[in-house]
Protein backbone atom coordinates (compact mmCIF):
# COMPACT_ATOMS: atom_id res chain seq x y z
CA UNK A 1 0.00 0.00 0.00
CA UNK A 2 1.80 3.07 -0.60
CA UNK A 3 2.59 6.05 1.61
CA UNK A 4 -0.38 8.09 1.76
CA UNK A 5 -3.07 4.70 3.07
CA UNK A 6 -3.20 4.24 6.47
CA UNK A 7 -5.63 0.95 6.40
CA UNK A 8 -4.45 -2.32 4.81
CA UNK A 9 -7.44 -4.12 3.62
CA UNK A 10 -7.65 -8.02 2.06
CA UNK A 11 -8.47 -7.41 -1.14
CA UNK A 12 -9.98 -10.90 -1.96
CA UNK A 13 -12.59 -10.91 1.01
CA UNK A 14 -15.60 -9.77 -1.03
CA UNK A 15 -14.53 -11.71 -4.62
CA UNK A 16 -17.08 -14.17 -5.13
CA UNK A 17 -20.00 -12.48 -2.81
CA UNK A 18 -23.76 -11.34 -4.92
CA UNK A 19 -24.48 -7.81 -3.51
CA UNK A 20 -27.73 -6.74 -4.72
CA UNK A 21 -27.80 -7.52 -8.29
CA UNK A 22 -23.93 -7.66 -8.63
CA UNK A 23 -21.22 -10.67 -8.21
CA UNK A 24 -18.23 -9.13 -7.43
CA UNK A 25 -15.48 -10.82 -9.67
CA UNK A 26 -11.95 -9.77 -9.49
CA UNK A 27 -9.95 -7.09 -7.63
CA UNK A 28 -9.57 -4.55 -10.95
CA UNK A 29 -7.00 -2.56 -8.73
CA UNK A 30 -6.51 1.21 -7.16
CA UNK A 31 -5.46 4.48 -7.38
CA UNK A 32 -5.76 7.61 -5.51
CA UNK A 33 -8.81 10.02 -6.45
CA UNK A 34 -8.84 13.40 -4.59
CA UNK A 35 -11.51 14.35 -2.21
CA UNK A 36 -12.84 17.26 -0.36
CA UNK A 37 -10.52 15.34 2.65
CA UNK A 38 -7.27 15.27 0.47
CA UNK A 39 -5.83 12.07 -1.61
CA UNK A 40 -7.71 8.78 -0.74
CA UNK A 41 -6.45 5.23 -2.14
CA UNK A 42 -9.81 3.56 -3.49
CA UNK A 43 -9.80 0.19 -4.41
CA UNK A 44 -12.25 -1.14 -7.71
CA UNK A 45 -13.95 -4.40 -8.39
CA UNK A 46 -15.25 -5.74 -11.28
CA UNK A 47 -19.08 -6.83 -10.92
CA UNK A 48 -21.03 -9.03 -12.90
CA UNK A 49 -24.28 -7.98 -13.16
CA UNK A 50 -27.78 -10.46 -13.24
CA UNK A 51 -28.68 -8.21 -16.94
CA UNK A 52 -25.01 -9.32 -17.96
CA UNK A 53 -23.43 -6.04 -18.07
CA UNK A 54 -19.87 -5.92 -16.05
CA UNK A 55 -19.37 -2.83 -14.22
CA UNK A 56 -16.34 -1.49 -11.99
CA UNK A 57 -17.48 -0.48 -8.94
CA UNK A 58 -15.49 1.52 -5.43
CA UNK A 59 -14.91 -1.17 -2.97
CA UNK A 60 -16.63 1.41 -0.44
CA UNK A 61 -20.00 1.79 -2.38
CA UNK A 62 -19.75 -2.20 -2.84
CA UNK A 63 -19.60 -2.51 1.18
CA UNK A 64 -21.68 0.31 2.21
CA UNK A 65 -24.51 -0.69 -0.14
CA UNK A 66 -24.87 2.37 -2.26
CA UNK A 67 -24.29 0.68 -5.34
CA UNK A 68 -27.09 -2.44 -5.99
CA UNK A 69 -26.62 -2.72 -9.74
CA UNK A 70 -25.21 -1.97 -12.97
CA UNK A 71 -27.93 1.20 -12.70
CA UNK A 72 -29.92 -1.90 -15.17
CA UNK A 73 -32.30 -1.73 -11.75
CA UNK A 74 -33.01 2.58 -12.17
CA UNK A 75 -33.64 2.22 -15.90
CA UNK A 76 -36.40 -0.18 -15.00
CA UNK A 77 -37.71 1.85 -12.17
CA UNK A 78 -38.04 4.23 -14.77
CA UNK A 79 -39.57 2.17 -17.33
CA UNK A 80 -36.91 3.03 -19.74
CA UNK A 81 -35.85 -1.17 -20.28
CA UNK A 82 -34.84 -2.29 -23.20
CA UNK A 83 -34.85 -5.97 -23.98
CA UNK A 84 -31.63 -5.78 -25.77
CA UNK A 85 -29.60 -3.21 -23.53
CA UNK A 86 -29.72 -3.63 -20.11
């Protein structure tokens, strides 16, 4: 982890686990994004989700639950679905 993290985290715990409509399947990797708080390290997954559509995703959205889908699940809130496109 480099200088700036101050949490090591096991990448691998959450590979394999269905959160809402998404499989989480690989660790895609990280970089640092800046924030109102300074540099953060933030780590992506990449998601498989039930419409077929593979998505990367911020471990921290994944865990906290703010991300359910591929946004496949808004568009048919919406009624916007298309049977080809998810």
């Amino acid at each position: 982890m480099g200088e700036l993290g101050k949490i090591r985290i096991n990448v691998d715990d959450i590979i394999g686990k269905r959160l809402g409509k998404l499989e989480v399947i690989s660790y895609a990797g990280c970089r640092y994004e800046r924030t109102k708080g300074g540099m953060k390290l933030r780590h992506f997954y990449s998601c498989y989700c039930e419409c077929g559509i593979i998505k990367l995703v911020r471990r921290g959205q994944l865990t906290s639950e703010i991300v359910h889908s591929c946004g496949c699940k808004r568009r048919d809130f919406n009624g916007h679905k298309d049977e080809k496109q998810c």
